[in-house]
C-alpha atoms as a PDB file:
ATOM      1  CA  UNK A   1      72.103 115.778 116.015  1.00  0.00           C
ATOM      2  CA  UNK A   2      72.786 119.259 114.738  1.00  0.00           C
ATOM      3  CA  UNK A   3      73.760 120.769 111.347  1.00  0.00           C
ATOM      4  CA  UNK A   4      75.705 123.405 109.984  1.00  0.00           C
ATOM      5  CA  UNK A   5      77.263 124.561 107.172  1.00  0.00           C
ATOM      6  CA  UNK A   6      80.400 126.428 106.883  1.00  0.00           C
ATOM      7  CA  UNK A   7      82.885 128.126 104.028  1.00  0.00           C
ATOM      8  CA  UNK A   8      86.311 128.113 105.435  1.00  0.00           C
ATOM      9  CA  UNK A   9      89.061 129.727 104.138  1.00  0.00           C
ATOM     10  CA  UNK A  10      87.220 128.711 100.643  1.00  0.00           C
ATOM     11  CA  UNK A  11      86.257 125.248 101.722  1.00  0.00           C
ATOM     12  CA  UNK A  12      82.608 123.869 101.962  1.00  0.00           C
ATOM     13  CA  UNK A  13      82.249 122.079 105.126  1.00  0.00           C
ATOM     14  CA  UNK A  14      79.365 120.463 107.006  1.00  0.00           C
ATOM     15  CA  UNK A  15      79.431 120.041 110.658  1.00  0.00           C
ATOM     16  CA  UNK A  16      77.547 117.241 112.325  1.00  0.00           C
ATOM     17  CA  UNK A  17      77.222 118.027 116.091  1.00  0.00           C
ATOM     18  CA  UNK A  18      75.524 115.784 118.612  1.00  0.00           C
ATOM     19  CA  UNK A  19      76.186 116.483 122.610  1.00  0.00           C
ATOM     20  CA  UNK A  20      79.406 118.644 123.508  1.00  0.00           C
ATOM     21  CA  UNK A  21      81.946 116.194 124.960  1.00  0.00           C
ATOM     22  CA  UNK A  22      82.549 114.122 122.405  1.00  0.00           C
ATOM     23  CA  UNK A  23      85.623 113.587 120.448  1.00  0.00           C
ATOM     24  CA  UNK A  24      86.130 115.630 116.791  1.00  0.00           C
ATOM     25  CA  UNK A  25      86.594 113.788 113.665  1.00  0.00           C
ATOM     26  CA  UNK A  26      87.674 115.539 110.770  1.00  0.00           C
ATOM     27  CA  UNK A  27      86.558 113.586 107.288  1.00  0.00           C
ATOM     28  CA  UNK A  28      87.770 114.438 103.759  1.00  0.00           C
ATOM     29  CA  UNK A  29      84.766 114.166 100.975  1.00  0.00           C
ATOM     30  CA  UNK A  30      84.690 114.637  97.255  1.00  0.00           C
ATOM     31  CA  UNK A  31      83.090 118.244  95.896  1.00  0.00           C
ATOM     32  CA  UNK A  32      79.414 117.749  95.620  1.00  0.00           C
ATOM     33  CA  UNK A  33      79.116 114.957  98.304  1.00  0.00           C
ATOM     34  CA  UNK A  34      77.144 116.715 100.818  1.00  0.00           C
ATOM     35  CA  UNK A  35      74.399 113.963 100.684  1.00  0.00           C
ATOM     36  CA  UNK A  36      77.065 111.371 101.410  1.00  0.00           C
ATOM     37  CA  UNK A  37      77.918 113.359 104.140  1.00  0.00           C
ATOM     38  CA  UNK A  38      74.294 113.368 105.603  1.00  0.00           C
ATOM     39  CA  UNK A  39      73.784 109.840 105.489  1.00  0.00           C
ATOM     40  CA  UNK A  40      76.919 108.934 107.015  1.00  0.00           C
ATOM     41  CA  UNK A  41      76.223 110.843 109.924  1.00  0.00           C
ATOM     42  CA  UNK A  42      72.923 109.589 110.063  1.00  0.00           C
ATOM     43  CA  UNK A  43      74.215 105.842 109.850  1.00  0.00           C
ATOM     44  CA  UNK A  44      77.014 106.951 112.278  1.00  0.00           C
ATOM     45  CA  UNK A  45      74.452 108.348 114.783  1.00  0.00           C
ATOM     46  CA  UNK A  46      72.545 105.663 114.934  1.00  0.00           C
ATOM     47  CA  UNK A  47      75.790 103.504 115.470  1.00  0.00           C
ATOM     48  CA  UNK A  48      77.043 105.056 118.608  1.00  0.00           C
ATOM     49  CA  UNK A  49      75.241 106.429 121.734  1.00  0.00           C
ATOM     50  CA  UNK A  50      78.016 109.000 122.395  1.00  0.00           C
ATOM     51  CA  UNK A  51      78.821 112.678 121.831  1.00  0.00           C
ATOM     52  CA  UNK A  52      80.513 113.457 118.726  1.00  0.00           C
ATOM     53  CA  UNK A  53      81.483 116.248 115.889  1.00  0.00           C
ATOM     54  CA  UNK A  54      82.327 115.548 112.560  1.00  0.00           C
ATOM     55  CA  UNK A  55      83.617 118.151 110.637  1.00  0.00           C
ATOM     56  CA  UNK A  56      83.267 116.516 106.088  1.00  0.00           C
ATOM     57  CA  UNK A  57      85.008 118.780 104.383  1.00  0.00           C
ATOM     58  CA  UNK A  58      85.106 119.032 100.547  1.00  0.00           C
ATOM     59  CA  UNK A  59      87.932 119.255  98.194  1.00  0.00           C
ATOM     60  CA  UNK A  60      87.699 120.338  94.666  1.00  0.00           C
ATOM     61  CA  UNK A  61      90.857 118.483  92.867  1.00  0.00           C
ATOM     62  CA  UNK A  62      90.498 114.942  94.628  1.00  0.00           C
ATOM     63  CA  UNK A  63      93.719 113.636  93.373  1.00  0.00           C
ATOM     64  CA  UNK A  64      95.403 116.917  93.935  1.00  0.00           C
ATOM     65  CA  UNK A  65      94.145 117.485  96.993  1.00  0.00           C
ATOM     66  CA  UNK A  66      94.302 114.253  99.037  1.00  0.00           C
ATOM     67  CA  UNK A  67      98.084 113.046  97.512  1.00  0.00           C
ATOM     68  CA  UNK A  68     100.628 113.783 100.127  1.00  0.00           C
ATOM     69  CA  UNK A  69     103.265 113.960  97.424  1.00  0.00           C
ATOM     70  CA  UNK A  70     103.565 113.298  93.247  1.00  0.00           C
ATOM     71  CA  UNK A  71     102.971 110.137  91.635  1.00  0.00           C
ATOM     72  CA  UNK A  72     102.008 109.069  88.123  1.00  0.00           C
ATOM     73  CA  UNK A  73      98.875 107.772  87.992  1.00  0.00           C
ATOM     74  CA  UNK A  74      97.569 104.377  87.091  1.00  0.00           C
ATOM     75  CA  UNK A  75      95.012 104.954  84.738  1.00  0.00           C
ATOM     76  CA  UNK A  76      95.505 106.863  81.233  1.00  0.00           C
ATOM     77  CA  UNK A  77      95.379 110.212  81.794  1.00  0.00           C
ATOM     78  CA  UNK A  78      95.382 110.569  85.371  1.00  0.00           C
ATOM     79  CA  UNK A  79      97.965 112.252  87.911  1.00  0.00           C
ATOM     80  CA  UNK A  80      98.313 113.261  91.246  1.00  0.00           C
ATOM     81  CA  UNK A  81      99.710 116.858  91.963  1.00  0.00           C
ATOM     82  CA  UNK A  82     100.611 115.941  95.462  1.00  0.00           C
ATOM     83  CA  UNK A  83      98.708 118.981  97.084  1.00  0.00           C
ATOM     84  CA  UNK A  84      98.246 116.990 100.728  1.00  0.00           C
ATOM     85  CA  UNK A  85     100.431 118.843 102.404  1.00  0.00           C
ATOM     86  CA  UNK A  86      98.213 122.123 101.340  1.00  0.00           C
ATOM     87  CA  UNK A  87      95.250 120.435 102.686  1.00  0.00           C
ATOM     88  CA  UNK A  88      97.038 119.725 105.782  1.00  0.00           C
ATOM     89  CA  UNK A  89      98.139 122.925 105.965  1.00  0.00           C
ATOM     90  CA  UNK A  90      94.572 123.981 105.825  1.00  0.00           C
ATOM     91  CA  UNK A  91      92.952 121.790 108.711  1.00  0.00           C
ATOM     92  CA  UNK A  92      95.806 123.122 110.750  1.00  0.00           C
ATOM     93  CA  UNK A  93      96.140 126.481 110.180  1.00  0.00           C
ATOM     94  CA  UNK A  94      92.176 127.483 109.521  1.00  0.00           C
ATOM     95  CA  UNK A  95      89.561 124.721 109.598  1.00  0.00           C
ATOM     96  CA  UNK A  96      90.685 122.674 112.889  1.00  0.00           C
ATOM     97  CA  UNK A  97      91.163 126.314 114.964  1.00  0.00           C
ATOM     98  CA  UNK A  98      87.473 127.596 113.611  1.00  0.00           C
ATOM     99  CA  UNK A  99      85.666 124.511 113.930  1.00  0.00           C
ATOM    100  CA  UNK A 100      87.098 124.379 117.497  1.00  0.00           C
ATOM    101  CA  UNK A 101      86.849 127.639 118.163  1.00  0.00           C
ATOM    102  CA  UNK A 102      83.015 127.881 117.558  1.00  0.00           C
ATOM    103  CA  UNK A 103      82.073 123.739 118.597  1.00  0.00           C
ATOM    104  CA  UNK A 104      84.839 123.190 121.561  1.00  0.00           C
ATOM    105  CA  UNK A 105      87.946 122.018 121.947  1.00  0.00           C
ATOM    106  CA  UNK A 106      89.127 117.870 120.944  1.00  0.00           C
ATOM    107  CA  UNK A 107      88.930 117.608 124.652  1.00  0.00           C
ATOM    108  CA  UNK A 108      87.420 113.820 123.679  1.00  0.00           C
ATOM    109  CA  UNK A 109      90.572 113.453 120.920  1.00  0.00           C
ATOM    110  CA  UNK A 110      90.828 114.939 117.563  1.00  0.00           C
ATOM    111  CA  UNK A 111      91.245 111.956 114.645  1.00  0.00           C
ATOM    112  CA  UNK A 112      91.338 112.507 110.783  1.00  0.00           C
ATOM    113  CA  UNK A 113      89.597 110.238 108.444  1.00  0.00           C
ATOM    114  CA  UNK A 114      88.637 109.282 104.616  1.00  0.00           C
ATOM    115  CA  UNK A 115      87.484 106.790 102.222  1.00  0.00           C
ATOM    116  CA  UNK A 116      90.127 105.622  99.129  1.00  0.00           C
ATOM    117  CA  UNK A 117      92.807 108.237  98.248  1.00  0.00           C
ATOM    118  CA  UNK A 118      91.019 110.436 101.374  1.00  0.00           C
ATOM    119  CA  UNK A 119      92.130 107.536 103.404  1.00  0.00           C
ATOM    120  CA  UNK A 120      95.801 107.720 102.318  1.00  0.00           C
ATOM    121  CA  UNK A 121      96.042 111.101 103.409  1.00  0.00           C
ATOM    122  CA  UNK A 122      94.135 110.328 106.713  1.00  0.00           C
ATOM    123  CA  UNK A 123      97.217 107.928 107.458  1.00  0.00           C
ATOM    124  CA  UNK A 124      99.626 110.628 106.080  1.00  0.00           C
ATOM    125  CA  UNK A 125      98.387 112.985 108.106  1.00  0.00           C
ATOM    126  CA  UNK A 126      98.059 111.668 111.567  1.00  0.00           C
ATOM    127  CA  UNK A 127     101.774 110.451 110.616  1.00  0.00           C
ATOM    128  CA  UNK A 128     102.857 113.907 109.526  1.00  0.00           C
ATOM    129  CA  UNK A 129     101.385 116.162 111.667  1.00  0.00           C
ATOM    130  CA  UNK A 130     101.002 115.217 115.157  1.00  0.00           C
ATOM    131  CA  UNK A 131      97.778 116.974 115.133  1.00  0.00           C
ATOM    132  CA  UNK A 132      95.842 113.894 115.604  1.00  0.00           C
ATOM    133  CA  UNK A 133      95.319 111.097 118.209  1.00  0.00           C
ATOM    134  CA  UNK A 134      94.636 108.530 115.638  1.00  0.00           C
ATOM    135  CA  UNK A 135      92.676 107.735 112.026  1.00  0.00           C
ATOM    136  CA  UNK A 136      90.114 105.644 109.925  1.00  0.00           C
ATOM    137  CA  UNK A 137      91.361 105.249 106.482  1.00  0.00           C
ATOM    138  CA  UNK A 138      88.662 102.683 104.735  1.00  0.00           C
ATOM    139  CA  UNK A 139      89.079 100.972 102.051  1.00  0.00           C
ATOM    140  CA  UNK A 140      92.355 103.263 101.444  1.00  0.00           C
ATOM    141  CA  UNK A 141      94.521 103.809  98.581  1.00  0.00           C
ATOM    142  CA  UNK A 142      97.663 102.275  99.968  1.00  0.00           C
ATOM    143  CA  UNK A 143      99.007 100.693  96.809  1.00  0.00           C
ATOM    144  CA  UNK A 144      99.806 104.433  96.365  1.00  0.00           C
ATOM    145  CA  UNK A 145     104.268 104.044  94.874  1.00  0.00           C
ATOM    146  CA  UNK A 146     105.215 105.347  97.765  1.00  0.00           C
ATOM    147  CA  UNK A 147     103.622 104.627 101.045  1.00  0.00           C
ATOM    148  CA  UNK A 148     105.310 101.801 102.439  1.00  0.00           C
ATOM    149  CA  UNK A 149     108.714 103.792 102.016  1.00  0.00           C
ATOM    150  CA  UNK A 150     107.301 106.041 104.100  1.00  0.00           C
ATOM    151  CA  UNK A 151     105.633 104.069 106.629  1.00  0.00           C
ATOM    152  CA  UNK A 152     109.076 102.572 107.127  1.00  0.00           C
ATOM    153  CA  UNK A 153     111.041 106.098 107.618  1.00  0.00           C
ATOM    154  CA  UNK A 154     107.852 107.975 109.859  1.00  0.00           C
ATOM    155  CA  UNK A 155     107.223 104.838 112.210  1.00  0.00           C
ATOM    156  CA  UNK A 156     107.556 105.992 116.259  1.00  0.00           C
ATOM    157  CA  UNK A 157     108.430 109.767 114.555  1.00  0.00           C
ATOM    158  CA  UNK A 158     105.699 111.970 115.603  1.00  0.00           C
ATOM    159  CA  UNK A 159     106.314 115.660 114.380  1.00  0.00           C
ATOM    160  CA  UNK A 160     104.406 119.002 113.823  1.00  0.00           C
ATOM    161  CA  UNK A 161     105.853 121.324 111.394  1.00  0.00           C
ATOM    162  CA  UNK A 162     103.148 123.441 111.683  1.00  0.00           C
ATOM    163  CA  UNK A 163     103.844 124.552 115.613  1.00  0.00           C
ATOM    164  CA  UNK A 164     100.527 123.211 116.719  1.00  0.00           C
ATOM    165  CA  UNK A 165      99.395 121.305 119.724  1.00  0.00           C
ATOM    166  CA  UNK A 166     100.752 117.649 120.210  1.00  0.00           C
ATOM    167  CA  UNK A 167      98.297 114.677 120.597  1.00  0.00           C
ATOM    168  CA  UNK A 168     100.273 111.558 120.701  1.00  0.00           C
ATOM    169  CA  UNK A 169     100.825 109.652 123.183  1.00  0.00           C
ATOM    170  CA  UNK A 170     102.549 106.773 124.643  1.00  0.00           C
ATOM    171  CA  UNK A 171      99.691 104.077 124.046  1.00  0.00           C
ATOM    172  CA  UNK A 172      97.198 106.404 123.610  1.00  0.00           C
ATOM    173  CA  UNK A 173      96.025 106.279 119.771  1.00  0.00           C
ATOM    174  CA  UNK A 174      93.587 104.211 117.684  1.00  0.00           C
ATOM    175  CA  UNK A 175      93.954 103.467 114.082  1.00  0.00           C
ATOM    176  CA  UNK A 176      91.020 101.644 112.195  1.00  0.00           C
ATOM    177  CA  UNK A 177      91.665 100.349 108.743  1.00  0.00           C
ATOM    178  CA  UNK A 178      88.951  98.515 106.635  1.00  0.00           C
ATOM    179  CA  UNK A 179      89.515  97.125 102.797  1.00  0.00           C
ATOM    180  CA  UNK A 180      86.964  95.220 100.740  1.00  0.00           C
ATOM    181  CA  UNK A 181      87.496  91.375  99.828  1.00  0.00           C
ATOM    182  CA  UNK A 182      87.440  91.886  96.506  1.00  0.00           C
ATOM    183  CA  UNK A 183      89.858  94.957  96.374  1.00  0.00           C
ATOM    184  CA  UNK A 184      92.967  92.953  95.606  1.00  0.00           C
ATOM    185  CA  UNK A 185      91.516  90.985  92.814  1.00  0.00           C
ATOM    186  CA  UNK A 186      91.636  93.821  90.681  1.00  0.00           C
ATOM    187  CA  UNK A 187      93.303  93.430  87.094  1.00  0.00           C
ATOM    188  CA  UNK A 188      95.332  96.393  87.530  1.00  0.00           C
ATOM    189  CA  UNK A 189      98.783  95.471  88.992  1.00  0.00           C
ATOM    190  CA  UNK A 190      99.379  98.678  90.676  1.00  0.00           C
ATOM    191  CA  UNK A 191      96.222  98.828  92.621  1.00  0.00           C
ATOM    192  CA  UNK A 192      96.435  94.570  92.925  1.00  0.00           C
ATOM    193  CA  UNK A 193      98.869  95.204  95.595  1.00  0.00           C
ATOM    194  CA  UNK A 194      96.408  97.488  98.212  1.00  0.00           C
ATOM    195  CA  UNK A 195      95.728  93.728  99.570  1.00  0.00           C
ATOM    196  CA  UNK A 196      98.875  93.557 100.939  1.00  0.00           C
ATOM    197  CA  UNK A 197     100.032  96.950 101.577  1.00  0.00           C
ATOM    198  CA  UNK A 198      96.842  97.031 103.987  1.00  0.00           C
ATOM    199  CA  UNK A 199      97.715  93.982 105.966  1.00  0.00           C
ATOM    200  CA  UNK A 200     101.633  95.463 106.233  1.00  0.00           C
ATOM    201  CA  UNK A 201     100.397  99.224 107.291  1.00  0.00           C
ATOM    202  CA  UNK A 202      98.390  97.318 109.880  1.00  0.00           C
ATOM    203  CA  UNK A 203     101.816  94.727 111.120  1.00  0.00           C
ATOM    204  CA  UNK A 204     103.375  98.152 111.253  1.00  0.00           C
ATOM    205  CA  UNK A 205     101.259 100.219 113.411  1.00  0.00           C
ATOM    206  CA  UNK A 206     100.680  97.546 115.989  1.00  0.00           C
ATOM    207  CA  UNK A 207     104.229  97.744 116.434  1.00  0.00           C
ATOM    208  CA  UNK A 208     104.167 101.543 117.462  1.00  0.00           C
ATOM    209  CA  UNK A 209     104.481 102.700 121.141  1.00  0.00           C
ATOM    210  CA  UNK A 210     102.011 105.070 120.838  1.00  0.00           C
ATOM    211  CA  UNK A 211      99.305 102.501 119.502  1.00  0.00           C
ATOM    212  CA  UNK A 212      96.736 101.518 122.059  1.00  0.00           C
ATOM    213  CA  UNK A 213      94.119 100.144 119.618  1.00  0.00           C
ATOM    214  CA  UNK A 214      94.730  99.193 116.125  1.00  0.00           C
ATOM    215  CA  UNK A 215      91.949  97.046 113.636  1.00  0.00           C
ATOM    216  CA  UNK A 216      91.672  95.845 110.237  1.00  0.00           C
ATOM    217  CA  UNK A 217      88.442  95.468 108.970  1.00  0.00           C
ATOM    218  CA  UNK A 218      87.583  93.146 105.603  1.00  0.00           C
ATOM    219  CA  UNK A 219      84.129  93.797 104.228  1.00  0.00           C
ATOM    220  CA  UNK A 220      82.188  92.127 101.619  1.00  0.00           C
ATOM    221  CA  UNK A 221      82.695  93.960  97.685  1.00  0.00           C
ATOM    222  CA  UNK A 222      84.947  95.658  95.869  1.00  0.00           C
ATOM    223  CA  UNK A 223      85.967  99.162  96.512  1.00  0.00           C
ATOM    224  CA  UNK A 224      82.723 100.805  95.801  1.00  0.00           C
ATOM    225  CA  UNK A 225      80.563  98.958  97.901  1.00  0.00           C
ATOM    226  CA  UNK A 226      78.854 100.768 100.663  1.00  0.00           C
ATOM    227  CA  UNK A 227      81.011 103.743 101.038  1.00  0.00           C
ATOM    228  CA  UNK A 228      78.769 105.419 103.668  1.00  0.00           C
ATOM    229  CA  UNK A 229      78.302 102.189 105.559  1.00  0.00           C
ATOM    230  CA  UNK A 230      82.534 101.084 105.621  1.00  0.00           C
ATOM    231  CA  UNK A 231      82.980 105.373 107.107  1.00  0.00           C
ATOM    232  CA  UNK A 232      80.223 104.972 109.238  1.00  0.00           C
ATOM    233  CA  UNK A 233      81.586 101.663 110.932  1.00  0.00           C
ATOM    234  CA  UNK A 234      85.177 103.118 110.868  1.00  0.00           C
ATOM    235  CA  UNK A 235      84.797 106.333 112.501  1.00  0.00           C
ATOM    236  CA  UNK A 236      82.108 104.422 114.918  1.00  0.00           C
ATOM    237  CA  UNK A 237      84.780 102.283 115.935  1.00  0.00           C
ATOM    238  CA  UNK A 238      87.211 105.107 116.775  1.00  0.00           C
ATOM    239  CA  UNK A 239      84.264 107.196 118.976  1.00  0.00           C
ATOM    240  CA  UNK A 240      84.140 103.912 120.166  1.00  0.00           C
ATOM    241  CA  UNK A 241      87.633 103.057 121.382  1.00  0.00           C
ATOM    242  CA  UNK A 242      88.352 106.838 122.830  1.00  0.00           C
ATOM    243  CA  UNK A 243      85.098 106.482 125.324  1.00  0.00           C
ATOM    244  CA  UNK A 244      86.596 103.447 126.416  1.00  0.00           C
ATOM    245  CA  UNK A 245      89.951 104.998 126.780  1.00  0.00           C
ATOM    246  CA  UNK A 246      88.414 107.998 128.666  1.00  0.00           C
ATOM    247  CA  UNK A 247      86.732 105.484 131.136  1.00  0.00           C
ATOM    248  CA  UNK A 248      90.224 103.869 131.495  1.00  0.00           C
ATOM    249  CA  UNK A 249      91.696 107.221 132.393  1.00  0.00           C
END
């Protein structure tokens, strides 16, 4: 497996590369988490036998960054700005082109993935966009006031407002979900409900013609346990399900 660094369009980004045929998975990280990164890949190498890229790339404002639209927060203090669609923006108008560009096209499928309020937007994006043929969102902030409404309103409405290429398919897409046991059993009432939000999102995308795979993983902890480990197995499971698919083919 190969690495590389790159700064795009003012973005830090580290590239994992093993093989060239393999599909592209684009993974949103926290500022600083470069070491995360590495041992992710490592654990996600060592998971699969196939060809892959993944493409971590870092944002600076977390809650900014990764909320696809304004909400008051749930702790004292805290907000989110509801800058997703900017990141989106970004992965389709400079880091998805360069990364492709330089590494080879999704010819294996492109997917979008992230870990808590990453994996929100994950979801929100592969709904959004139609960049995407599918998503691992573990351990994801779906409680988020919101979300459901929009499951609801998106569901069998794939769209691109950004002119780009479309991925979806009729039965083509994979969409791996993953929440710790003790997630729900939080005292706060707001994030109490991610429990059931979960299982719903999950109900709701096995209903979607262009699902061909669709899991929910429960893992042992609470929402920090073995962050690297839940990604790893997530976006394992999606490298996974698309060699199958191309075998199928």
């Amino acid at each position: 497996m190969r690495y590389s660094h790159r700064i795009i369009s003012g973005k830090q980004c580290h590239l994992f590369i093993r093989g060239e045929a393999g599909p592209v998975i684009f993974w949103g990280i926290a500022a600083g988490s470069g070491a995360m990164a590495r041992k992710t890949a490592r654990l996600l190498a060592d998971a699969v036998g196939e060809d892959f890229l993944l493409a971590a790339y870092e944002t600076e404002d977390w809650n900014r960054e990764f909320s696809p639209w304004p909400a008051r927060g749930v702790r004292e203090g805290e907000n989110f700005a509801g800058g997703g669609r900017d990141t989106l923006s970004w992965l389709a108008k400079a880091c998805i082109p360069r990364v492709e560009a330089e590494y080879g096209a999704a010819s294996g499928g492109r997917f979008v993935a992230g870990y808590s309020l990453a994996g929100l937007f994950a979801l929100w994006a592969y709904l959004e966009s139609g960049l995407f043929s599918g998503a691992a969102a573990m351990s994801a902030s779906l409680w988020f006031p919101g979300w459901m409404e929009l499951l609801e309103q998106t569901k069998g409405r794939p769209k691109s407002p950004f002119g780009t290429e479309q991925f979806r398919e009729s039965g083509k897409d994979s969409i791996y979900l993953s929440l710790g046991r003790k997630e729900e059993k939080t005292r706060n009432p707001w994030m109490a409900a991610v429990g059931d939000a979960t299982r719903e999102t999950e109900r709701m995308f096995r209903k979607e013609a262009a699902m061909k795979h669709v899991i929910l993983e429960w893992n042992p902890g609470g929402h920090f346990s073995d962050p690297e480990g839940r990604c790893a197995r997530g976006m394992a499971w999606l490298i996974r399900e698309q060699t199958k698919m191309g075998g199928e083919q």
